[in-house]
N, C-alpha and C. Protein backbone atom coordinates (compact mmCIF):
# COMPACT_ATOMS: atom_id res chain seq x y z
N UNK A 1 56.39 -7.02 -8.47
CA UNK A 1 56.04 -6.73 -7.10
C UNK A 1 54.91 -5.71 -7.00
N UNK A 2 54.79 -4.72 -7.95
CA UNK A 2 53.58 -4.08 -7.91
C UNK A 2 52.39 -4.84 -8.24
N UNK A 3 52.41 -5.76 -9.17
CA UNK A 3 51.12 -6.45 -9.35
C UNK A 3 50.13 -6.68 -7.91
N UNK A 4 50.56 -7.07 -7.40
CA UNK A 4 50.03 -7.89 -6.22
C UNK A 4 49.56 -7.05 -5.31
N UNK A 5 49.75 -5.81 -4.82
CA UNK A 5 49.21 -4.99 -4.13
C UNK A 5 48.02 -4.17 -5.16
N UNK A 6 48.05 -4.48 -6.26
CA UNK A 6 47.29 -3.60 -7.28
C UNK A 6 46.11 -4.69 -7.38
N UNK A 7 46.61 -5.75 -7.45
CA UNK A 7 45.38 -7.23 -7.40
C UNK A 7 44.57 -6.80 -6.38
N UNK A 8 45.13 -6.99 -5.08
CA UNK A 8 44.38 -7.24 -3.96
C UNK A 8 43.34 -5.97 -3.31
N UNK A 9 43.86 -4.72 -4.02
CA UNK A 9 43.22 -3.53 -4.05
C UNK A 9 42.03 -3.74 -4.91
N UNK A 10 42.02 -4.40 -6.14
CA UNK A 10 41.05 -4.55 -7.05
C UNK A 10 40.19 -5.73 -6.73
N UNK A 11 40.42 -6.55 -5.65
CA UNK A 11 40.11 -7.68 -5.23
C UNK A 11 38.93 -7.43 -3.95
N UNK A 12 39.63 -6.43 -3.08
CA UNK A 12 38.88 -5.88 -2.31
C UNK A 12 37.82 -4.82 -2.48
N UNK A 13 37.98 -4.09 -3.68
CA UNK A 13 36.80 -3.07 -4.14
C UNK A 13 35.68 -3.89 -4.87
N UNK A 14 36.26 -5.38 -5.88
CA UNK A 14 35.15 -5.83 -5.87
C UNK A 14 34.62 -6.39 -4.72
N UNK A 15 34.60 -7.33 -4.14
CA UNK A 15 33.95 -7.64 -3.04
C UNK A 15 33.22 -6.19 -2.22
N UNK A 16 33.75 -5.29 -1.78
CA UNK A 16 32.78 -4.64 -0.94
C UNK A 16 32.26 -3.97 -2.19
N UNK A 17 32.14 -4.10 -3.57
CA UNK A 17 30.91 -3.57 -4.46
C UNK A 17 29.84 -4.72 -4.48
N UNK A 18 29.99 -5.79 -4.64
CA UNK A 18 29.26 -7.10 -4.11
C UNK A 18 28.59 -7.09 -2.97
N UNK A 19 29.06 -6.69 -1.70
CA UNK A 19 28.63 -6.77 -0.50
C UNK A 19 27.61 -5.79 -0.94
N UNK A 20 28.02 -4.37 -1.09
CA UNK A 20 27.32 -3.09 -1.03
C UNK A 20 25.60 -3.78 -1.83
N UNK A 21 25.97 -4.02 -3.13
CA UNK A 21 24.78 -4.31 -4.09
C UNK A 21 24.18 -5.55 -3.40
N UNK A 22 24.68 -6.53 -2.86
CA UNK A 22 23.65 -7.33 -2.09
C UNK A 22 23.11 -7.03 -0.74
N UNK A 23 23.40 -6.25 0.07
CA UNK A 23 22.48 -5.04 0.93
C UNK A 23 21.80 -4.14 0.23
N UNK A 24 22.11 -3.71 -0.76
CA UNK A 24 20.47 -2.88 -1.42
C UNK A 24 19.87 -4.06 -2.00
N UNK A 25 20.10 -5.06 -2.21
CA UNK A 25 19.40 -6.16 -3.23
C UNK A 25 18.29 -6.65 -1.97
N UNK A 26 19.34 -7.20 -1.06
CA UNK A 26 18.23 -7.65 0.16
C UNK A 26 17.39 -6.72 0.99
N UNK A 27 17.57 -5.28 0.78
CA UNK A 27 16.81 -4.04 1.29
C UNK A 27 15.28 -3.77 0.32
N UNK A 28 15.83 -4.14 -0.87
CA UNK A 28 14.97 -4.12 -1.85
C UNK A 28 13.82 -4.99 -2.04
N UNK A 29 14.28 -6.46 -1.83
CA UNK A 29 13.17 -7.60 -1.64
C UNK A 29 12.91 -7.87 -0.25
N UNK A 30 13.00 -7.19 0.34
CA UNK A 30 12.58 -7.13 1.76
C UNK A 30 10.79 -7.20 1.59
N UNK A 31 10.29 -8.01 2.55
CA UNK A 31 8.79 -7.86 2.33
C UNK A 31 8.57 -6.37 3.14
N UNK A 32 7.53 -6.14 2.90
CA UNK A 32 6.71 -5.02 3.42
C UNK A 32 6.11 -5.56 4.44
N UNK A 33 6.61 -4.89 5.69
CA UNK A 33 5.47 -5.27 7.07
C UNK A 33 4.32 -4.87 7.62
N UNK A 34 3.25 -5.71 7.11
CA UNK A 34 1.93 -4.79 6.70
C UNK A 34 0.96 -6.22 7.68
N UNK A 35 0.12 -5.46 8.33
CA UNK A 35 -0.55 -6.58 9.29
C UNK A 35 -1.75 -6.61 8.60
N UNK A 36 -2.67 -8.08 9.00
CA UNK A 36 -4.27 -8.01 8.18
C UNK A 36 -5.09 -7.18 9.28
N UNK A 37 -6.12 -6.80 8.49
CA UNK A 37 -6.95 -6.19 9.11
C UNK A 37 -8.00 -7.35 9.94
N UNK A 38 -8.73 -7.01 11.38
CA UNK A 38 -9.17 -8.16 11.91
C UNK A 38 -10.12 -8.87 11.16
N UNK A 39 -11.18 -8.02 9.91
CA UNK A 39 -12.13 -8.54 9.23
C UNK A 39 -11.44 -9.32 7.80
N UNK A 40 -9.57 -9.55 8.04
CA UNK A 40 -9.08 -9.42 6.52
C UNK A 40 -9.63 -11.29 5.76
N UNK A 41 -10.48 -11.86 6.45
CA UNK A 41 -11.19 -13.26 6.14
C UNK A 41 -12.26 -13.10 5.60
N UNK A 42 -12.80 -11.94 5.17
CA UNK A 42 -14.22 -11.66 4.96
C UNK A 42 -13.95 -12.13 3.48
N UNK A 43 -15.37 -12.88 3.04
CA UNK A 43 -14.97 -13.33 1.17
C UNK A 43 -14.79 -12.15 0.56
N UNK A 44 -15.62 -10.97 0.79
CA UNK A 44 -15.40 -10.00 0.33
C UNK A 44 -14.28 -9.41 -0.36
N UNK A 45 -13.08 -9.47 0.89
CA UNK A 45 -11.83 -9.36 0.46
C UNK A 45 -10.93 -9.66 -0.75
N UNK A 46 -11.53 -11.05 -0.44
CA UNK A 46 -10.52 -11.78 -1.63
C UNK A 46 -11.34 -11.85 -2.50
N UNK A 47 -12.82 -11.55 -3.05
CA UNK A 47 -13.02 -11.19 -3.96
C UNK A 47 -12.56 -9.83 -4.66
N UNK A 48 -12.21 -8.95 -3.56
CA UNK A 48 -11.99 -7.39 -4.70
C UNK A 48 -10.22 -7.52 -4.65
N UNK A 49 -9.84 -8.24 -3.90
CA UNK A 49 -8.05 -8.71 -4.28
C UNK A 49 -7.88 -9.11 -5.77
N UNK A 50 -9.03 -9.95 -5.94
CA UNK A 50 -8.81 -10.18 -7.71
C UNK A 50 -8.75 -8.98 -8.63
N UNK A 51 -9.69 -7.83 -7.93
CA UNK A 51 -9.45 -6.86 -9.28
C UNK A 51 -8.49 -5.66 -8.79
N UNK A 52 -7.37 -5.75 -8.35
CA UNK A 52 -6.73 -4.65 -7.64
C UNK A 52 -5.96 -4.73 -8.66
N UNK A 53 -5.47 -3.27 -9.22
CA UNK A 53 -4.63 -3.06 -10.15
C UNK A 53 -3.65 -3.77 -9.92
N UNK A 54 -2.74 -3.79 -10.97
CA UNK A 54 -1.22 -4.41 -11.50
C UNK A 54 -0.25 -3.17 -10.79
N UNK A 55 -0.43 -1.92 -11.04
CA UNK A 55 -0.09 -0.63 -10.72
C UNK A 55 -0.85 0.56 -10.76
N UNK A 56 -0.23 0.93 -9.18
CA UNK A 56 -0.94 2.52 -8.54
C UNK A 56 0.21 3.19 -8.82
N UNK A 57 -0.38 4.80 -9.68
CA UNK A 57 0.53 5.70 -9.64
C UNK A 57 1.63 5.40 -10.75
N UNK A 58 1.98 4.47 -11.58
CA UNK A 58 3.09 3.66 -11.62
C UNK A 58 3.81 2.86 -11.39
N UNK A 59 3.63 2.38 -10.10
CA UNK A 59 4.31 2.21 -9.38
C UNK A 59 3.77 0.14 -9.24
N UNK A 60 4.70 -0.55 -9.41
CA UNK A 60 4.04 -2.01 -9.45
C UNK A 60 4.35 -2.63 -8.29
N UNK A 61 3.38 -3.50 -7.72
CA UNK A 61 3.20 -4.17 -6.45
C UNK A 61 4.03 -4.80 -5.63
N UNK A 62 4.57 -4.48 -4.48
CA UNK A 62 5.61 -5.31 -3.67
C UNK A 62 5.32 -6.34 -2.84
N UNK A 63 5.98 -7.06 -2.39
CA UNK A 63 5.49 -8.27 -1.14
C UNK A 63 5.41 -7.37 0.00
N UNK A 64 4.37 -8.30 0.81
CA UNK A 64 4.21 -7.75 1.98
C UNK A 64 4.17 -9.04 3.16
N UNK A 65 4.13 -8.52 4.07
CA UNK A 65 4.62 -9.82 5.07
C UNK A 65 3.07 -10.55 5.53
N UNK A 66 2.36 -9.76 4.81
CA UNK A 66 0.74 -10.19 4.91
C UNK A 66 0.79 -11.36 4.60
N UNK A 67 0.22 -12.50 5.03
CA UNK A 67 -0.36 -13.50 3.87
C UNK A 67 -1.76 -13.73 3.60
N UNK A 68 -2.39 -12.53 3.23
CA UNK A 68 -3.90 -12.71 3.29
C UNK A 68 -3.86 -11.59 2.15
N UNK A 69 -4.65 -11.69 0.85
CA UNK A 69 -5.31 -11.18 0.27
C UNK A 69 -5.60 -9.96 0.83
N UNK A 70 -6.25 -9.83 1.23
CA UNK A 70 -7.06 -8.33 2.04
C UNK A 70 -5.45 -7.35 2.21
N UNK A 71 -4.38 -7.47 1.66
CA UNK A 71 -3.89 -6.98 1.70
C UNK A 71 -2.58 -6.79 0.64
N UNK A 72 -2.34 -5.36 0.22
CA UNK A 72 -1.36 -5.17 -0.81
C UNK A 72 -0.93 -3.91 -0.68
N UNK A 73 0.40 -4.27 -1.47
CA UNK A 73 1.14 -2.95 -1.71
C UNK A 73 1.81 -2.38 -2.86
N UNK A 74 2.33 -1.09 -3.07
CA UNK A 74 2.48 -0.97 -4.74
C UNK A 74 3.96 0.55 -4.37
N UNK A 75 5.20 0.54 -4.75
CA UNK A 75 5.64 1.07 -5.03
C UNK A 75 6.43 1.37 -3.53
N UNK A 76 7.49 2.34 -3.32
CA UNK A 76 8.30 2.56 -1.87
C UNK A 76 8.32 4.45 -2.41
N UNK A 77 7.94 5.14 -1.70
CA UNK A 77 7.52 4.22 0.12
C UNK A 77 5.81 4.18 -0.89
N UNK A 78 5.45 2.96 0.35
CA UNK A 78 4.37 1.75 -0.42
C UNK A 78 3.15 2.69 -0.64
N UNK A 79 2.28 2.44 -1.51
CA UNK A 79 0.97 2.72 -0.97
C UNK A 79 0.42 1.40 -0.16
N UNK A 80 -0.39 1.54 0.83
CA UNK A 80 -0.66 0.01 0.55
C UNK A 80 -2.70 0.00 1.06
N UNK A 81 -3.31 -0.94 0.36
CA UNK A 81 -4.68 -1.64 0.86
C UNK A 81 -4.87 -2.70 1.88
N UNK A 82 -5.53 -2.15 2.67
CA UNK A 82 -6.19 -3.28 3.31
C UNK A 82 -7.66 -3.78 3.66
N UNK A 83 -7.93 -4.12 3.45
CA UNK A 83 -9.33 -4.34 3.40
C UNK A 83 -9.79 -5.64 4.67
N UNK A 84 -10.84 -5.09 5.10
CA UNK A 84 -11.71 -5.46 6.09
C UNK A 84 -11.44 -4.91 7.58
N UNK A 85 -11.06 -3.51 7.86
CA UNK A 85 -10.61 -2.26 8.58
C UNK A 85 -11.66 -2.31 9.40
N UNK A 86 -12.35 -1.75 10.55
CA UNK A 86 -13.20 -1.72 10.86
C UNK A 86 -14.16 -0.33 10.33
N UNK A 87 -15.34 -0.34 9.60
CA UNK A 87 -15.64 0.25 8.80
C UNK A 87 -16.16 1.58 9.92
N UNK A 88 -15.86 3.24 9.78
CA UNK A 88 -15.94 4.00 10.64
C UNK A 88 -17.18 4.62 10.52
N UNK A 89 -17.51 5.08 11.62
CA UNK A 89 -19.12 5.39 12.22
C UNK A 89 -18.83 6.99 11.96
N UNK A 90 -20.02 7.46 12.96
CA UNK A 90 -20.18 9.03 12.38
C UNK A 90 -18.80 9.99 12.99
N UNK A 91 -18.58 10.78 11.81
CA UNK A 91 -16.58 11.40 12.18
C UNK A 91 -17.68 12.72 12.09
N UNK A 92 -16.00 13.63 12.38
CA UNK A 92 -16.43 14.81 11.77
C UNK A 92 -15.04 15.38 10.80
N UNK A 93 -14.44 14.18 10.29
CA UNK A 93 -13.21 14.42 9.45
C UNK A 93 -14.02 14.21 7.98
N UNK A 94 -12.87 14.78 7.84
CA UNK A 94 -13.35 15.11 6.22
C UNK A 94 -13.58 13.65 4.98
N UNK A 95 -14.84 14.21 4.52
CA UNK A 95 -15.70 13.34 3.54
C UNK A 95 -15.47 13.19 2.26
N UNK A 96 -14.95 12.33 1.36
CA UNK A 96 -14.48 12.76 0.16
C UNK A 96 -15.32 11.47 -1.14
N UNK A 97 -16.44 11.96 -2.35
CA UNK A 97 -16.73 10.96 -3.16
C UNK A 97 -15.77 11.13 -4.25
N UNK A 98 -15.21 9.92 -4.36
CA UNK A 98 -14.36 9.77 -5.49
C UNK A 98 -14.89 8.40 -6.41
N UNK A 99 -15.27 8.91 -7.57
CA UNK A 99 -16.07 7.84 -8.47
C UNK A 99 -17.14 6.95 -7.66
N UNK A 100 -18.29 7.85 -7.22
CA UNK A 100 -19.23 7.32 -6.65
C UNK A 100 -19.20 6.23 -5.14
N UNK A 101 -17.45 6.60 -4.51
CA UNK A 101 -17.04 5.75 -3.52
C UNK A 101 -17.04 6.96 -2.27
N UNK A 102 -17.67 7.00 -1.21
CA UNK A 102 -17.21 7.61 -0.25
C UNK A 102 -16.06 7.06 0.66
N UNK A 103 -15.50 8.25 1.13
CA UNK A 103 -13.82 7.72 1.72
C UNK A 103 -14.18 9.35 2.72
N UNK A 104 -13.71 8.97 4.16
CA UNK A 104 -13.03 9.06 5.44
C UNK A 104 -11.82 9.49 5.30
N UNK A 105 -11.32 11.21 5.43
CA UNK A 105 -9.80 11.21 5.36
C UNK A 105 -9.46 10.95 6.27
N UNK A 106 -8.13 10.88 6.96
CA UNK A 106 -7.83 10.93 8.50
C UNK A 106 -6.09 11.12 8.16
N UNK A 107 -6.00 12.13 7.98
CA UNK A 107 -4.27 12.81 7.80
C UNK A 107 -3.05 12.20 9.01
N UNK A 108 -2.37 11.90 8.67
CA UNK A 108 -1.41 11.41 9.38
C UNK A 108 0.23 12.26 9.03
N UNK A 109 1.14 11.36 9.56
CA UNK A 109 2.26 12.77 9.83
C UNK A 109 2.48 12.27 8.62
N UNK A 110 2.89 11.46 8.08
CA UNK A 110 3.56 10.85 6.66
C UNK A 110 2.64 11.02 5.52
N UNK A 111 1.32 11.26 5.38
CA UNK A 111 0.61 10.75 4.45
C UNK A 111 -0.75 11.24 4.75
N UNK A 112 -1.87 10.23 4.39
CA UNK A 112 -3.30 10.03 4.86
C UNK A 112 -3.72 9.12 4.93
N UNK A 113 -4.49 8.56 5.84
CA UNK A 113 -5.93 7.01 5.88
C UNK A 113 -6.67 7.69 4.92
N UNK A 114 -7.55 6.65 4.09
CA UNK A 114 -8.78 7.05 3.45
C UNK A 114 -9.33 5.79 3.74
N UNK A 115 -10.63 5.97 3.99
CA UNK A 115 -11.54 4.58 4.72
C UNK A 115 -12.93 4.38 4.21
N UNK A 116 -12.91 3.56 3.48
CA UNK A 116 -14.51 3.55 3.10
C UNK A 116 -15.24 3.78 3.70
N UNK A 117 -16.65 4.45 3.50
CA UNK A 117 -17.77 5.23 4.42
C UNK A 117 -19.25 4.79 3.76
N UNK A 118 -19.69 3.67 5.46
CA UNK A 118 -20.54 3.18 4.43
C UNK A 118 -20.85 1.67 3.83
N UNK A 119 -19.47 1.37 3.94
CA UNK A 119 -19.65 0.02 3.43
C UNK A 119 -18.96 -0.89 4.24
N UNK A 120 -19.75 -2.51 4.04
CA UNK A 120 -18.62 -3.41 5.21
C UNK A 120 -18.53 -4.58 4.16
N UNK A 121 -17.32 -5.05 4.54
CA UNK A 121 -16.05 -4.55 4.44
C UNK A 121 -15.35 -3.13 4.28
N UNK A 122 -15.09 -2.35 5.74
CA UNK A 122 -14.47 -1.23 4.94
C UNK A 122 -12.88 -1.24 4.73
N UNK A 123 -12.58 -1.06 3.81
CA UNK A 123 -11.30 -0.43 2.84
C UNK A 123 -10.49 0.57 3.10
N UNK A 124 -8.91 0.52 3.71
CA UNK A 124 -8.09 1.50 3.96
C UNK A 124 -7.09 1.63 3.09
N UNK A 125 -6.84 2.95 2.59
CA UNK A 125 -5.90 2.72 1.63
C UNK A 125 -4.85 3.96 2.46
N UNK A 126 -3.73 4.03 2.40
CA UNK A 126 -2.86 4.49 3.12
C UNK A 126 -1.81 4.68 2.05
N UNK A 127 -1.62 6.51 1.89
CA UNK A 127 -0.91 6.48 0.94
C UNK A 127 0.11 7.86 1.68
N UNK A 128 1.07 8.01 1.43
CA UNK A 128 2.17 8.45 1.60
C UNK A 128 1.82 9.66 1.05
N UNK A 129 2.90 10.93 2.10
CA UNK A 129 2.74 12.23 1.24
C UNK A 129 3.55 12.44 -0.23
N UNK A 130 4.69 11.37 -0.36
CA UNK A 130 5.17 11.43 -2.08
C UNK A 130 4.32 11.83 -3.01
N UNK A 131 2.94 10.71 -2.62
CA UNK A 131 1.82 11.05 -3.82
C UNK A 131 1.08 12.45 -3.69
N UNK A 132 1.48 13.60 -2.95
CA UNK A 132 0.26 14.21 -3.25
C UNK A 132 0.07 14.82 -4.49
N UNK A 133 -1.09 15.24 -4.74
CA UNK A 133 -2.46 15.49 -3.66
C UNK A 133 -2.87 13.62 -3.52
N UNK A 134 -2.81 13.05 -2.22
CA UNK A 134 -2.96 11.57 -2.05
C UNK A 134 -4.24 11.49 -2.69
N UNK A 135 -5.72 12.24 -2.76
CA UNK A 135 -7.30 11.63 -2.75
C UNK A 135 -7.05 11.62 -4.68
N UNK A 136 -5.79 11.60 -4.96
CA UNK A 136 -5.88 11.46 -6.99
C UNK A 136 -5.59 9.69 -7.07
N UNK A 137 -4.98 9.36 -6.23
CA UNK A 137 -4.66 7.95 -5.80
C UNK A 137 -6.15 6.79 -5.91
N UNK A 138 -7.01 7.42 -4.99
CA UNK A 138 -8.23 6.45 -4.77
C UNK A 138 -8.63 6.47 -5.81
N UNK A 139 -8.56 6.86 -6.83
CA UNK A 139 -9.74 6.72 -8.57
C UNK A 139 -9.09 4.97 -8.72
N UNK A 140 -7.63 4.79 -8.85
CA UNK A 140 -7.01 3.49 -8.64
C UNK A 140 -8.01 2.27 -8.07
N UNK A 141 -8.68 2.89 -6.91
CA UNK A 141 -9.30 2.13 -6.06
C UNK A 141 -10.75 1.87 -5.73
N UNK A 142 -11.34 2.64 -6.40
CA UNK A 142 -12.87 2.98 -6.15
C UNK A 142 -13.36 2.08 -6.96
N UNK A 143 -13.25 1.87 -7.54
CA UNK A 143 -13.86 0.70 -8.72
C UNK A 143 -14.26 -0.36 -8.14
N UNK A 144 -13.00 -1.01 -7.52
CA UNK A 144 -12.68 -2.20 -6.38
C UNK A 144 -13.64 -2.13 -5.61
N UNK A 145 -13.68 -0.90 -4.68
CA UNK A 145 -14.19 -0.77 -3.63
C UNK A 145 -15.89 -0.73 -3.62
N UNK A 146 -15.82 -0.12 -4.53
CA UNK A 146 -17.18 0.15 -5.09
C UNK A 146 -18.40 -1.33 -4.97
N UNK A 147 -17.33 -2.33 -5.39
CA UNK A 147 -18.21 -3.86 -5.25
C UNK A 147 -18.66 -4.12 -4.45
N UNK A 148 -18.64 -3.23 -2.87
CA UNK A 148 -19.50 -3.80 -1.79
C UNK A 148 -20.48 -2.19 -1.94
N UNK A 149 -21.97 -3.31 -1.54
CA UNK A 149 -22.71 -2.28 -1.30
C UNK A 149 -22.32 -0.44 -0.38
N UNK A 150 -23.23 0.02 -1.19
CA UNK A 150 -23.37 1.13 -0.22
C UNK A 150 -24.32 1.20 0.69
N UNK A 151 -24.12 1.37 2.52
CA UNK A 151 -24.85 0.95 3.33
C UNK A 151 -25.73 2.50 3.19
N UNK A 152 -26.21 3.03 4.20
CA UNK A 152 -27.14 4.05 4.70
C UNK A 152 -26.29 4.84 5.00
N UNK A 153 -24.99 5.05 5.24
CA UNK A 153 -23.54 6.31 5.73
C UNK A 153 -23.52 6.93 4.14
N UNK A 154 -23.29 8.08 4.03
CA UNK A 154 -22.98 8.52 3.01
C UNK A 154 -22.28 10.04 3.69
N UNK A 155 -21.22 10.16 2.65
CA UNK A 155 -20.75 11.58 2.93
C UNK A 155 -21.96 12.82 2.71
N UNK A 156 -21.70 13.58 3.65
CA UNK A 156 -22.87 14.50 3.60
C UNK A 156 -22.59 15.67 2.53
């Protein structure tokens, strides 16, 4: 007579350990809800999509609910790229060259924008305050970015 209340105790902890691990399982492959940018059709794009690292930071690439190239993500909470942003005119936010790429900070509550400066297609990379200092992040990215000309904008 004890068996059976000892079963059904062990019966019920597996199942809600099952339940539990398939809510982080489906939390986990959850896509990332990441919108294209309006220019995210430019060939441009999906040409520098080919050379975007495997992994930023460590951290290796997640789905995103994008279905366009011009857009990716890498690690939680994500960094993520998007490319074909609308490329920004004269700021007075801060200017940053990282491997011969100029980037647009624009600080946010979570993180920072960094925006290519300069070039069209411009390039947003949006990285979370986990990573700081975030502007060690863009070396990841400048390479990429680097493939579209540099227009007449340059950080001063």
């Amino acid at each position: 007579m004890h068996r059976r209340p000892r079963l059904i105790l062990v019966l019920s902890l597996a199942v809600a350990a099952l339940l539990a691990l398939g809510a982080v399982s489906w939390w986990h492959w959850r896509p990332l809800r990441v919108s294209a940018p309006a220019d995210a059709a430019n060939p441009r794009c999906a040409a520098m999509a080919d050379d975007l690292p495997a992994k930023v930071h460590g951290q290796g690439r997640v789905r995103t609910t994008s279905g366009s190239p011009a857009v990716a993500a890498w690690g939680d909470p994500a960094v993520i790229w998007r490319c074909g942003v609308t490329p920004p005119g004269a700021t007075t936010d801060e200017c940053l060259d990282v491997d011969g790429v100029d980037w647009v900070v624009h600080v946010l509550d979570d993180g920072a924008a960094f925006t290519t400066f300069g070039r069209d297609p411009a390039v947003q990379v949006l990285v979370p305050h986990d990573y700081a200092p975030e502007p060690l992040l863009l070396s990841a990215f400048s390479s990429v970015a680097g493939a579209v000309p540099q227009g007449a904008n340059h950080c001063s």
